[in-house]
Protein backbone atom coordinates (compact mmCIF):
# COMPACT_ATOMS: atom_id res chain seq x y z
CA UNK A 1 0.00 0.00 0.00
CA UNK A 2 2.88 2.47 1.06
CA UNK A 3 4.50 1.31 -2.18
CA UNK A 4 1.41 2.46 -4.19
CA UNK A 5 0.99 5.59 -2.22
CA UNK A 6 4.60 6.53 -3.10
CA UNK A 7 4.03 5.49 -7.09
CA UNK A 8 0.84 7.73 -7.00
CA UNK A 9 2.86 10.44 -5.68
CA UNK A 10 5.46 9.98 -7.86
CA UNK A 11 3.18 9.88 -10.93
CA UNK A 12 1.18 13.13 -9.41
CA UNK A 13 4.68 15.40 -9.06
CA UNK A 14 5.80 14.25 -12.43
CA UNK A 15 2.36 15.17 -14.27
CA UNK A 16 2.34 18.43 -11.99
CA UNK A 17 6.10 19.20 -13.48
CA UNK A 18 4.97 18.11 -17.21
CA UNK A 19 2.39 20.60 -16.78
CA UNK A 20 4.18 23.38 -15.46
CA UNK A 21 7.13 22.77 -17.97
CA UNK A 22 4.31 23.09 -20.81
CA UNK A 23 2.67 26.28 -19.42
CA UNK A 24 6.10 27.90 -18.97
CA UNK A 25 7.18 27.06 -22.79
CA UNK A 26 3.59 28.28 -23.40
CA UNK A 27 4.32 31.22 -21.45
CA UNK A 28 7.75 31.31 -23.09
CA UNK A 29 6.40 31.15 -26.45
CA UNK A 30 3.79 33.93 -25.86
CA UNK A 31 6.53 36.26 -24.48
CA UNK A 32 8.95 35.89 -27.21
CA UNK A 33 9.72 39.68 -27.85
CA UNK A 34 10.24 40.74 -31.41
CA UNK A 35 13.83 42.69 -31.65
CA UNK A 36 13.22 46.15 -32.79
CA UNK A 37 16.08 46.32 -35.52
CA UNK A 38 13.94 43.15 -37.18
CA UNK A 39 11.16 46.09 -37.02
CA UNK A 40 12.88 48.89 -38.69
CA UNK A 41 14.55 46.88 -41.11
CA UNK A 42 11.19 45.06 -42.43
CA UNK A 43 10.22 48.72 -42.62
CA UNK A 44 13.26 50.11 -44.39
CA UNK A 45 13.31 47.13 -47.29
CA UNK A 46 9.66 47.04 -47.40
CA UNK A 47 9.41 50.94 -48.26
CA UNK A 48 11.02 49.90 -51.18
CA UNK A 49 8.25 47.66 -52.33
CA UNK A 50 5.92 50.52 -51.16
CA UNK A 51 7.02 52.88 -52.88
CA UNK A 52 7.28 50.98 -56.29
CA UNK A 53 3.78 49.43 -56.03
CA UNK A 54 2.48 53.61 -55.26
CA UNK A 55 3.96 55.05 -58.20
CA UNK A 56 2.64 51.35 -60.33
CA UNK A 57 -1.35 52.75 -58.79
CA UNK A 58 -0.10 56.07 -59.37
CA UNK A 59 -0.11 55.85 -63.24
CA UNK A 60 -2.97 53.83 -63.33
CA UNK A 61 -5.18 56.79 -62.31
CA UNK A 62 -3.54 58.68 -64.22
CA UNK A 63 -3.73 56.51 -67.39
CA UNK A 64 -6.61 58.83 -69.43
CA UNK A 65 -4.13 62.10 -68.87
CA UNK A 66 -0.93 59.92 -69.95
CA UNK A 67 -3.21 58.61 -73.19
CA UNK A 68 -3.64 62.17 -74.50
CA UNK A 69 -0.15 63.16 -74.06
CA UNK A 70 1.74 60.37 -75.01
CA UNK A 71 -1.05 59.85 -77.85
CA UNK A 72 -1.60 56.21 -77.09
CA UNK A 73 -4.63 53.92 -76.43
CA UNK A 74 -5.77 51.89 -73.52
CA UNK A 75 -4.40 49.06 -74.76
CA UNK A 76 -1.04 50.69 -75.01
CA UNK A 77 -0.67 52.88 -71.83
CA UNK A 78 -1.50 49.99 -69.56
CA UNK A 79 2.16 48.88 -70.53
CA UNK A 80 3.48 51.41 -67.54
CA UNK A 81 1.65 48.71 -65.26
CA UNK A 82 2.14 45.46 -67.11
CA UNK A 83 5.67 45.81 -67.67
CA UNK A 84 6.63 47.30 -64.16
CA UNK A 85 4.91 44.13 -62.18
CA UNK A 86 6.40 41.96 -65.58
CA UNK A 87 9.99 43.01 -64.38
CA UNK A 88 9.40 42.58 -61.09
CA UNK A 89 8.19 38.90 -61.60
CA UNK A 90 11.12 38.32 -64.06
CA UNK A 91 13.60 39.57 -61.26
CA UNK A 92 12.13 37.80 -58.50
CA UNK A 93 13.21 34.04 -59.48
CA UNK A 94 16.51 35.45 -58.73
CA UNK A 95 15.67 36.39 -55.31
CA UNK A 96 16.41 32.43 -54.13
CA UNK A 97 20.42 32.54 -55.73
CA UNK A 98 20.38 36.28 -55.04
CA UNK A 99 19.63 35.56 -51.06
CA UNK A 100 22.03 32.52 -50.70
CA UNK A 101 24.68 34.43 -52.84
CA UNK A 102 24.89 38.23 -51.32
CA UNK A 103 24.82 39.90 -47.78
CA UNK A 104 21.43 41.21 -47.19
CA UNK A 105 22.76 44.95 -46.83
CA UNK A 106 24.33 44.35 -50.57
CA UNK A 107 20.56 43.48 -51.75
CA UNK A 108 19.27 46.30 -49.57
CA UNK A 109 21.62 48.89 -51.33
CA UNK A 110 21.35 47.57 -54.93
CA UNK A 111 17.17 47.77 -54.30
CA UNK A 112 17.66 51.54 -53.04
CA UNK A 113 19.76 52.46 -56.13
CA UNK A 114 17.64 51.20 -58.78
CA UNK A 115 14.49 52.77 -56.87
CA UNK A 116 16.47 56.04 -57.15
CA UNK A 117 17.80 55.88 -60.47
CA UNK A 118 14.32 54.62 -61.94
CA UNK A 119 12.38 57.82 -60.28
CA UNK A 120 15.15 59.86 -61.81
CA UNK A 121 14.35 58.68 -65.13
CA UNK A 122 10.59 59.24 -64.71
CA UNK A 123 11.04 63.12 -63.86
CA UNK A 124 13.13 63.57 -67.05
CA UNK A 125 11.56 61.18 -69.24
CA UNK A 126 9.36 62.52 -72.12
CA UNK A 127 8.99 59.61 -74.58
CA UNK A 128 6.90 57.19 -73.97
CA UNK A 129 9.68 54.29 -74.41
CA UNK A 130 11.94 56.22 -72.03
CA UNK A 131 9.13 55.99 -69.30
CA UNK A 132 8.62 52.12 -69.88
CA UNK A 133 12.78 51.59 -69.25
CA UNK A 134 12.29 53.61 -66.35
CA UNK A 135 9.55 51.41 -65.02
CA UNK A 136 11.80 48.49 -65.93
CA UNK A 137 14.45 49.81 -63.85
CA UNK A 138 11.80 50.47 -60.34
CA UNK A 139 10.55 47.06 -60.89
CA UNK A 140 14.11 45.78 -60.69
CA UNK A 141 14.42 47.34 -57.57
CA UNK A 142 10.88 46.27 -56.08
CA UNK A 143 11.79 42.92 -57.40
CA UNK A 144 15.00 42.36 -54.96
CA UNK A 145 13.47 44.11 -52.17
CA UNK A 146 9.93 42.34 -51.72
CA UNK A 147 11.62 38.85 -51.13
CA UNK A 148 14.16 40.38 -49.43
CA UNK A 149 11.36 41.64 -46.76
CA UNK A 150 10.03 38.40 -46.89
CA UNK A 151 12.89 36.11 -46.30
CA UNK A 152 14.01 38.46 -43.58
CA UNK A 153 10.82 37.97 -41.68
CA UNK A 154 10.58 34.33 -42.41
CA UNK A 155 14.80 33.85 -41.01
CA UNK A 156 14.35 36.25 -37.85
CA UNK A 157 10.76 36.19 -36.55
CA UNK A 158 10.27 34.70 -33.25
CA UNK A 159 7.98 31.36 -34.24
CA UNK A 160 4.98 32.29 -31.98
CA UNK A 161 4.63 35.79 -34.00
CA UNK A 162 5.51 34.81 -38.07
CA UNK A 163 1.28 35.26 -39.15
CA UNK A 164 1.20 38.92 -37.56
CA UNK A 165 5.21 39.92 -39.04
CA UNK A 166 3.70 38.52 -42.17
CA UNK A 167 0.68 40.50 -42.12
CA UNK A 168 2.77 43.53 -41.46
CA UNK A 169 5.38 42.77 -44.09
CA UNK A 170 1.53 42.63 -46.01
CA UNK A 171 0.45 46.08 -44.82
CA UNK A 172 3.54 47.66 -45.60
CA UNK A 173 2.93 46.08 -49.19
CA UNK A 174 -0.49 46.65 -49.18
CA UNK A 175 -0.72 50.30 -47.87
CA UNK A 176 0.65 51.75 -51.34
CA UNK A 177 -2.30 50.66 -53.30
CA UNK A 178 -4.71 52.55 -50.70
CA UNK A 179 -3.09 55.53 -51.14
CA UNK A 180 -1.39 55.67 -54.61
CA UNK A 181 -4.75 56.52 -56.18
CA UNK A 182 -5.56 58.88 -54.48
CA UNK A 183 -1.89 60.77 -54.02
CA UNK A 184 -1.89 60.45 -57.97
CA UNK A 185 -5.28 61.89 -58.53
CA UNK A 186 -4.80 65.25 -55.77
CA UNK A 187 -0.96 65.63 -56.90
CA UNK A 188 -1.96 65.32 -60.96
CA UNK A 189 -4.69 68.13 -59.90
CA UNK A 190 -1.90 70.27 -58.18
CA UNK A 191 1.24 70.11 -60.01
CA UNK A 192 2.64 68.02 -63.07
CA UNK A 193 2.18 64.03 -62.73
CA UNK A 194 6.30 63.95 -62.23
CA UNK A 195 6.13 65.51 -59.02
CA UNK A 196 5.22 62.99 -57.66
CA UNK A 197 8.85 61.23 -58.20
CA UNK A 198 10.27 64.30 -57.25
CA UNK A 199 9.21 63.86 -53.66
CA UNK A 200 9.39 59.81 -53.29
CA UNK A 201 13.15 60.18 -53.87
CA UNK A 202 14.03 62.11 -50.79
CA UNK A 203 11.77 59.61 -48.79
CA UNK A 204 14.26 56.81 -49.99
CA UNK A 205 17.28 58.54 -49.38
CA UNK A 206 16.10 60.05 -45.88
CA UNK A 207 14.03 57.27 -44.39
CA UNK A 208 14.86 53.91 -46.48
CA UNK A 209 18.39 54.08 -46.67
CA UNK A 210 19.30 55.05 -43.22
CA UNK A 211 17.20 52.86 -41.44
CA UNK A 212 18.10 49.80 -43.73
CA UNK A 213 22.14 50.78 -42.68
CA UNK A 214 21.22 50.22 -38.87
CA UNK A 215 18.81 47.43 -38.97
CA UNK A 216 19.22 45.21 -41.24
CA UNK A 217 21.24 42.24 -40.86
CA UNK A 218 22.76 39.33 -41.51
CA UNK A 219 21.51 36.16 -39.09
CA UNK A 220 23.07 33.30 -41.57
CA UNK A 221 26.61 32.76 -44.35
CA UNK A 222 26.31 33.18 -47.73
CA UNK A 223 26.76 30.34 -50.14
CA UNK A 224 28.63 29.63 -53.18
CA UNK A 225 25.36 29.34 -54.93
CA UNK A 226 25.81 29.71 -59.10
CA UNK A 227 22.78 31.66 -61.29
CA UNK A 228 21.87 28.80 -63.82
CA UNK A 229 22.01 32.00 -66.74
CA UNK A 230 19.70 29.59 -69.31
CA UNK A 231 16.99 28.38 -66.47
CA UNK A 232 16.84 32.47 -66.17
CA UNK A 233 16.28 33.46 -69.58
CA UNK A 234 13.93 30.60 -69.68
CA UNK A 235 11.76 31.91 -67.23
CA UNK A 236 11.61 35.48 -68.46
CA UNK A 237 10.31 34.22 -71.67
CA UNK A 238 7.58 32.02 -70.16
CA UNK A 239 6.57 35.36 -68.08
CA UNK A 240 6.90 37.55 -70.92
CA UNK A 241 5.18 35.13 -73.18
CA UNK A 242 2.40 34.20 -71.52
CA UNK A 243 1.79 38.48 -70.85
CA UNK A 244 2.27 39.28 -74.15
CA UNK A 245 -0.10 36.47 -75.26
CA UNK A 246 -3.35 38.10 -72.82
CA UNK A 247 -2.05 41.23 -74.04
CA UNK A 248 -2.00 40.58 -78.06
CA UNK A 249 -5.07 38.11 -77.94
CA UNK A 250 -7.13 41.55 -76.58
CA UNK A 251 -5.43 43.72 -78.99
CA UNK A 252 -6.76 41.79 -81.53
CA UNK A 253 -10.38 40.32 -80.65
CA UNK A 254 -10.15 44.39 -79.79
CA UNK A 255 -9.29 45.04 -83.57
CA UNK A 256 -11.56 42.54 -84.80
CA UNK A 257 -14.90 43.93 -82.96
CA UNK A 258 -13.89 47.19 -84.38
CA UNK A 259 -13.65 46.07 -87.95
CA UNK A 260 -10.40 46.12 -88.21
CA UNK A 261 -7.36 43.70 -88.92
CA UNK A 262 -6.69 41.75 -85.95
CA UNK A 263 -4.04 39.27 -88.08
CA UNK A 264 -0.83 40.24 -86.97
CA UNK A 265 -1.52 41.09 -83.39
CA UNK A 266 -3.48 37.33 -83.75
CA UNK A 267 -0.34 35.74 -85.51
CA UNK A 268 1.63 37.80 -82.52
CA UNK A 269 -0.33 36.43 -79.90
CA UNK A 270 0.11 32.60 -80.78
CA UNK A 271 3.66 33.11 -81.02
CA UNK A 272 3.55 34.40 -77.67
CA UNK A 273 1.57 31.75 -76.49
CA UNK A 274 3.81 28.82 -77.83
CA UNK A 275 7.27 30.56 -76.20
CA UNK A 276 5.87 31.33 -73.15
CA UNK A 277 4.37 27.40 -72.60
CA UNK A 278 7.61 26.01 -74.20
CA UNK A 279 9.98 28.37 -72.27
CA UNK A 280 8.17 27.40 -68.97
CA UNK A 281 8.40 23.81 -69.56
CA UNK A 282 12.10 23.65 -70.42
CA UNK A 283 12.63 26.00 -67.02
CA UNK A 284 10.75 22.84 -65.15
CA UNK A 285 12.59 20.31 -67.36
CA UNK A 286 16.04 21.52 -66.85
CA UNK A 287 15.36 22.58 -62.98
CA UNK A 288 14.84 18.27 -62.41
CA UNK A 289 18.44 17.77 -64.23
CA UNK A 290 20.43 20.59 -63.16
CA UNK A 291 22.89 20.22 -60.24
CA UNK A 292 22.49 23.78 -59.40
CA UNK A 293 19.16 24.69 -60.52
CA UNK A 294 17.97 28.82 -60.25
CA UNK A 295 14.75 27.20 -58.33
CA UNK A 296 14.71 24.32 -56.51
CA UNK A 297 11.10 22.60 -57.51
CA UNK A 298 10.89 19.57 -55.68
CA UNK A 299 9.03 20.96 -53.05
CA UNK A 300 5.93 21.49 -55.55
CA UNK A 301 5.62 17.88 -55.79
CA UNK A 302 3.20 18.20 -52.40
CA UNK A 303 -0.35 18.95 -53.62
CA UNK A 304 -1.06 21.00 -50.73
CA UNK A 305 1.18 23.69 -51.27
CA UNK A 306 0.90 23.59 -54.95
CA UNK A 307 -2.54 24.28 -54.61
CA UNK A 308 -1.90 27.23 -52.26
CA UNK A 309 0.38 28.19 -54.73
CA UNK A 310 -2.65 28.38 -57.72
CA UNK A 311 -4.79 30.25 -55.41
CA UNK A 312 -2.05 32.87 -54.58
CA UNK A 313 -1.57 33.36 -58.47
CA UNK A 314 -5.18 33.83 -59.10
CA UNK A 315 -6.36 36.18 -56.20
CA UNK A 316 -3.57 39.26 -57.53
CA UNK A 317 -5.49 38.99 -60.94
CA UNK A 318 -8.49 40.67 -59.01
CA UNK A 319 -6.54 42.15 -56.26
CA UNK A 320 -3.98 43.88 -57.95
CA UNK A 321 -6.03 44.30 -61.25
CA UNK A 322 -8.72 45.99 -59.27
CA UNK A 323 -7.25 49.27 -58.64
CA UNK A 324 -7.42 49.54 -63.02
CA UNK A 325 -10.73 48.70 -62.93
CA UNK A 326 -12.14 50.95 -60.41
CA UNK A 327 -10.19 54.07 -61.44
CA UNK A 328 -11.02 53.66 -64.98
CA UNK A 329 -14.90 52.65 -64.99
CA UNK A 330 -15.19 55.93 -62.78
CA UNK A 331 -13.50 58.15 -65.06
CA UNK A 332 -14.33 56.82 -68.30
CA UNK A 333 -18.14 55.76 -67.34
CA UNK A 334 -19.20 57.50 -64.65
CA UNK A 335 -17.14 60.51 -65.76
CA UNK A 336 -15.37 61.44 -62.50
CA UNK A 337 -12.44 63.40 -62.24
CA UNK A 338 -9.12 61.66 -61.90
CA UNK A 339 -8.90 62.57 -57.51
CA UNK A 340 -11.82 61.38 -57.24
CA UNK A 341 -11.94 58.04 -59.06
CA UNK A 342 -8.41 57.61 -56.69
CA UNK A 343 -10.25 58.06 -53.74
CA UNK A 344 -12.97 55.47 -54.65
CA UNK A 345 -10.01 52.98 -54.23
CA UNK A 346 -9.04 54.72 -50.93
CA UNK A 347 -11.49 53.06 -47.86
CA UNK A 348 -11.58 49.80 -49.42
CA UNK A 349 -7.30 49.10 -49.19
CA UNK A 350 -6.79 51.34 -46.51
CA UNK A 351 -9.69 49.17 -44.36
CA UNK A 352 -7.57 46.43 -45.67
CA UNK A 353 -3.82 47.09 -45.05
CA UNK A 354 -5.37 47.72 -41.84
CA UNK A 355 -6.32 43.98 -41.58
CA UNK A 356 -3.69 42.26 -43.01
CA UNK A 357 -1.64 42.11 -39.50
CA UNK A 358 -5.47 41.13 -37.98
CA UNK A 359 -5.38 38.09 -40.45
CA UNK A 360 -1.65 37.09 -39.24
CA UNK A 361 -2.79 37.07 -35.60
CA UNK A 362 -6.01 34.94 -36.07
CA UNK A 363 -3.59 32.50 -37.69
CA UNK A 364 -1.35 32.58 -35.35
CA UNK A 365 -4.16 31.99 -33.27
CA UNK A 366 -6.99 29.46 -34.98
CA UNK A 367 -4.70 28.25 -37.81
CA UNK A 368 -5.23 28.36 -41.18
CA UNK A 369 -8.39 27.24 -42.61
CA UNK A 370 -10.99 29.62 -40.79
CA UNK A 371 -9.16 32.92 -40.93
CA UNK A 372 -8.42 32.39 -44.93
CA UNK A 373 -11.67 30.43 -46.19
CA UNK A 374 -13.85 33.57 -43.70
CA UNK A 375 -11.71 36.39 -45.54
CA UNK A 376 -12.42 34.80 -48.99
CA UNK A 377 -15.75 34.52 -48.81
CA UNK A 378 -16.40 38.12 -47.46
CA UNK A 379 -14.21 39.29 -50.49
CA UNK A 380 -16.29 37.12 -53.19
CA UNK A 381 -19.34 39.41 -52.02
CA UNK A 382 -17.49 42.24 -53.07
CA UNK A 383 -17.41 41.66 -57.11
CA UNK A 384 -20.77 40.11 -56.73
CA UNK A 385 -22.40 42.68 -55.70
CA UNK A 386 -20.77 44.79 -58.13
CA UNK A 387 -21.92 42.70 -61.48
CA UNK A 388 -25.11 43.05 -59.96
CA UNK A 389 -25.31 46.80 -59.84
CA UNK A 390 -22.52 46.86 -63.17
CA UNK A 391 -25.14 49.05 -65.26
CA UNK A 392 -26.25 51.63 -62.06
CA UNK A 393 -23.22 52.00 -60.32
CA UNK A 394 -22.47 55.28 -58.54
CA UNK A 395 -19.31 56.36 -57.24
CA UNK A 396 -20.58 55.81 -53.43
CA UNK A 397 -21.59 52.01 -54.23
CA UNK A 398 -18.54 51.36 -56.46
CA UNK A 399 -16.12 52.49 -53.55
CA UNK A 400 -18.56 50.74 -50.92
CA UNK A 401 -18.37 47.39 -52.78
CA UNK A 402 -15.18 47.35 -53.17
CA UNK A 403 -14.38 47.97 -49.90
CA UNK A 404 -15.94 44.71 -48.96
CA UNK A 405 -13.48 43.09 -51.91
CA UNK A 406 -10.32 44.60 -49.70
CA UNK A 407 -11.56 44.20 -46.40
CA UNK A 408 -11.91 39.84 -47.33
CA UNK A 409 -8.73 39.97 -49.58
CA UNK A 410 -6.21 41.56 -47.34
CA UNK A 411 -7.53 39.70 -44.29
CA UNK A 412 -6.70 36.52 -45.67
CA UNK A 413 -4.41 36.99 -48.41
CA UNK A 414 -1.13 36.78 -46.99
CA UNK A 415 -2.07 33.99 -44.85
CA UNK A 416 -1.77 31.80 -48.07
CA UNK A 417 1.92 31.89 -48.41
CA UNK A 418 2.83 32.03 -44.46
CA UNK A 419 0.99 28.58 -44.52
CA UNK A 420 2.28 27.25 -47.62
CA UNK A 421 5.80 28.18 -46.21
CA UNK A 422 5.08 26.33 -43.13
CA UNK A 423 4.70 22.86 -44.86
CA UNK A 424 7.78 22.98 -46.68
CA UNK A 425 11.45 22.12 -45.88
CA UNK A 426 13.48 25.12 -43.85
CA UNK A 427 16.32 24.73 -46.95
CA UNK A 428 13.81 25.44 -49.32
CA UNK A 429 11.76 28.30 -47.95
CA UNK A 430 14.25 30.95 -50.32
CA UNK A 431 13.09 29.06 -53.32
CA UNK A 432 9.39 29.15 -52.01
CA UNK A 433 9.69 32.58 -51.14
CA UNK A 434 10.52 33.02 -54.92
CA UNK A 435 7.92 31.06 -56.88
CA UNK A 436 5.41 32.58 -54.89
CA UNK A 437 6.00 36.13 -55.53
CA UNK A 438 7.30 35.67 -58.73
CA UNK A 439 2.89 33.86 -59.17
CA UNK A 440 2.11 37.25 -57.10
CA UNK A 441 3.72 39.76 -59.84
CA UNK A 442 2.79 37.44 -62.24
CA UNK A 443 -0.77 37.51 -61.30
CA UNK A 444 -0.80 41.22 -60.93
CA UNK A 445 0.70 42.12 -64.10
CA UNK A 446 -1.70 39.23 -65.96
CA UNK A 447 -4.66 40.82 -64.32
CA UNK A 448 -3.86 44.65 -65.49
CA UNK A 449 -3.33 43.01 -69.16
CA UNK A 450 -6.68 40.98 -68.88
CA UNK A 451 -9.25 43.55 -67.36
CA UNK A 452 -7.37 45.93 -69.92
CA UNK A 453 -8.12 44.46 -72.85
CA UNK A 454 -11.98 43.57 -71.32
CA UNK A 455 -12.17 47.37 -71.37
CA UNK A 456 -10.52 47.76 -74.58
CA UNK A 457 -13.24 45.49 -76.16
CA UNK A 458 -16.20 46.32 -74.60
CA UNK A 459 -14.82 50.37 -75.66
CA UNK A 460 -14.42 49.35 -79.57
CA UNK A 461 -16.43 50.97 -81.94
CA UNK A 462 -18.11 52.86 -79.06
CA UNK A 463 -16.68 56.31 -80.29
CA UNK A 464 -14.88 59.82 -78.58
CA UNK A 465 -14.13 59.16 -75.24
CA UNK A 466 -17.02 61.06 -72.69
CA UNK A 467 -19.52 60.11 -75.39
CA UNK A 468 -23.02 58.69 -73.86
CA UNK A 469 -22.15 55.39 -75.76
CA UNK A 470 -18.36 55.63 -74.62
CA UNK A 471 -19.72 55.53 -71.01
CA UNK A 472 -22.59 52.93 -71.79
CA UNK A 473 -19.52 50.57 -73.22
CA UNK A 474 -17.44 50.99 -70.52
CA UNK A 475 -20.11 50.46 -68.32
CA UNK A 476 -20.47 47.09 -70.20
CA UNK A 477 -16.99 46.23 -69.77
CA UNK A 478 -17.18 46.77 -66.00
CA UNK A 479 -19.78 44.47 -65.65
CA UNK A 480 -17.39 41.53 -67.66
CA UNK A 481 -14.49 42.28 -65.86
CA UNK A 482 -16.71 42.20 -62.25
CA UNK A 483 -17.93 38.68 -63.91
CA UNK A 484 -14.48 37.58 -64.69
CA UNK A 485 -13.17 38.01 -61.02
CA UNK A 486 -15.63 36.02 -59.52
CA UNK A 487 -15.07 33.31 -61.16
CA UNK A 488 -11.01 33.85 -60.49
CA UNK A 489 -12.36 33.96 -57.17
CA UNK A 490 -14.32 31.50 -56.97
CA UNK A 491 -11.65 28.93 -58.39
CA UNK A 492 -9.16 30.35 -55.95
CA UNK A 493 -11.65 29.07 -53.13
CA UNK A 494 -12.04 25.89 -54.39
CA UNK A 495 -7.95 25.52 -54.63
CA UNK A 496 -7.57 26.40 -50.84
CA UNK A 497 -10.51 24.15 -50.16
CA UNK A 498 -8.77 21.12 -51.53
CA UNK A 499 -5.66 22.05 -50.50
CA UNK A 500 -7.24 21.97 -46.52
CA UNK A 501 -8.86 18.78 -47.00
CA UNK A 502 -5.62 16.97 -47.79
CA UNK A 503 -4.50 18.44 -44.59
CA UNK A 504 -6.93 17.40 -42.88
CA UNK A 505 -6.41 13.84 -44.21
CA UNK A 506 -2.69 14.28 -43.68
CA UNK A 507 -3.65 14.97 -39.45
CA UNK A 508 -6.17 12.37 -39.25
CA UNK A 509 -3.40 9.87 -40.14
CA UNK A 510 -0.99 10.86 -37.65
């Protein structure tokens, strides 16, 4: 009996100590502080991105002005977009060799410089092929310094707080579209459209740059890594291919509804087609041979996170894509002036940059699969609701249901990769990190191209611009484009909804 008593006691101290062990890691875990130099330099190499994605929604509001002085056409001017988030997508494969290969300070720098140099370019450009190098050169720079930002946070976050660092990394992203609108439409009102890269260089140089110099650093070696120079090319022909492809195919079904000749840009758009899809294939082909491979692929073999990754590729079509839309159906069909049709866009992404660090602590909190299925299907409600009212919009409901759209998107959006992340390898997160924003910029600049050319359709034939049956046409084309993204939405959901049942299955087994 004594013997017993003794056991029990035994057994009672030792499931007392397992439990106080737990609830101090718990407690440990809870406390971990996040260092304030991880802070500032998230803040400093994220500005970067910022800055680059506000003067990309800059010149979209500003794309009926730039039309009448450059003398080009929808079709053409969306080009300052398209090939800004093109470049950035192109440049962003490199972020995995660029990360293993160089100091993070050296990426830091090389990001400020081409920010600076690209602005610099834009104030004394007046050519319209001058301004599209200069927007090749700023998405070089946003291009190193968005996975840079990312793979920082993902290296030197405490565990317990990577959802909420993510969702700030997010709303320092995510912030520029709220307000780029808008700063384009009152500055284009004030002073010339240039001005406005007058002033975002001495925010680089003042805030970025000194910041970055104090807080960022360096927590692991560099490697001897090697850039695979063909796998490179390779993929900046499937990106550029498969662009120019959405791109050409509207130019032409465009050209065609017109009544005019729509075989070249047809003939063009084939082409496209075929290099893109046979460029991309031999980068996937030659990744599986290669001993040093630009990419490292295998982790795509999991279903789970390859269908995270579809869904993150689709939802910047809409997301990124809707800043055109709005800004353009307000001027061109509700006949708005250009601040105003910027601040339609305002409440919508400013209510969601808000959320974005929200949706990083309910992960961190509930997991995955209720914070990002909740925010999807609030933000589905959003381009419903819009199709519905397409033909009777006003400027009140168009900025009201699109602030539903941001409110779902940025609540869940970023919670897509951070979870995708989480399910691969620690080796491989760099080359993660760069497949998915490379699908991000991808999706962005694919989304521009595609709601562009919607517009450019719907437009042909329909006369002057600010004619009744200008407006009544792009009025039309709203209501296809507001079609088009649910349904990208919609397949998006179904993605993530597979991709959390295999989970599921993958738990129940264990």
């Amino acid at each position: 009996m004594e013997e017993r008593n003794i056991t029990t006691t035994t057994a009672a101290t030792e499931s007392q100590a397992i439990t106080t062990n737990a609830g101090t890691q718990e407690a440990a875990i809870s406390d971990e502080r996040i260092p304030g130099k991880l802070i500032g330099a998230i803040v400093a190499v994220g500005s970067l991105a910022f800055i680059g994605i506000l003067t990309e929604t800059v010149m979209t509001v500003l794309f009926p002005q730039l039309m009448r002085e450059f003398n080009v056409d929808t079709a053409t001017v969306q080009w300052i977009t398209t090939i800004y988030l093109l470049v950035v997508a192109a440049t962003m494969p490199l972020s995995s060799y660029l990360n293993r290969r160089f100091k993070y300070r050296t990426l830091f720098l090389a990001a400020v410089a081409l920010a600076v140099l690209g602005s610099l370019i834009m104030i004394v450009g007046h050519a319209f092929p001058v301004i599209l190098i200069a927007r090749v050169i700023q998405g070089m720079g946003s291009g190193v310094a968005t996975p840079l930002m990312i793979n920082i946070i993902l290296e030197q976050s405490p565990k317990s707080k990577v959802g909420r660092l993510m969702g700030v990394g997010s709303l320092v992203i995510t912030v520029a579209p709220a307000i780029g609108p808008t700063v384009g439409g009152a500055v284009s009102s004030i002073l010339p459209w240039r001005a406005i890269f007058v002033i975002v260089i001495p925010i680089i140089l003042l805030v970025s740059l000194p910041v970055g110099l104090k807080c960022v650093e360096q927590h692991r070696p560099t490697e001897e890594a090697r850039l695979n120079s063909l796998q490179f090319v390779s993929i900046v022909l499937a990106l550029c291919g498969l662009v120019m492809f959405l791109n050409q195919a509207g130019v032409a079904v465009s050209a065609a509804v017109s009544g005019g000749s729509a075989t070249v840009s047809a003939v063009f758009a084939v082409v496209s087609l075929i290099v893109g899809l046979g460029a991309l294939l031999f980068f996937g082909w030659s990744s599986k041979r290669s001993f040093s491979p630009l990419i490292r692929l295998g982790w795509l073999r999991d279903p789970m996170v390859l269908l995270h990754l579809i869904a993150y590729m689709l939802l910047p079509i809409v997301g990124i894509g809707f800043g055109y839309v709005i800004t353009n159906v307000a001027q061109l069909s509700l006949g708005t002036s250009a601040f105003l049709s910027g601040a339609l866009v305002l409440p919508g992404a400013l209510i969601g940059a808000f959320f974005a660090p929200v949706g990083g602590m309910l992960y961190d909190r509930f997991g995955p699969v209720r914070p990002i299925l909740g925010a999807f299907f609030a933000a589905i409600c959003g381009p419903i609701l819009l199709l519905v009212f397409s033909m009777r919009l006003t400027p009140v409901t168009l900025a009201g249901f699109y602030f539903i759209f941001g409110f779902g998107y940025s609540l869940g959006f970023s919670n897509i990769m951070t979870n995708a992340l989480r399910n691969i390898a620690p080796q491989f997160m760099p080359d993660g990190n760069a497949v998915f924003n490379t699908c991000l910029q991808f999706g962005g600049a694919a989304g521009t191209a595609l709601f562009s050319t919607i517009l450019s359709v719907a437009q042909a034939g329909a006369g002057e611009e600010g004619g009744a049956t200008f407006r009544h046409a792009t009025a039309v084309g709203g209501s296809w484009t507001f079609a088009t993204m649910i349904g990208i939405v919609a397949i998006a959901i179904c993605c993530l909804i597979a991709a959390f049942r295999i989970g599921a299955k993958r738990n129940s087994r264990l």
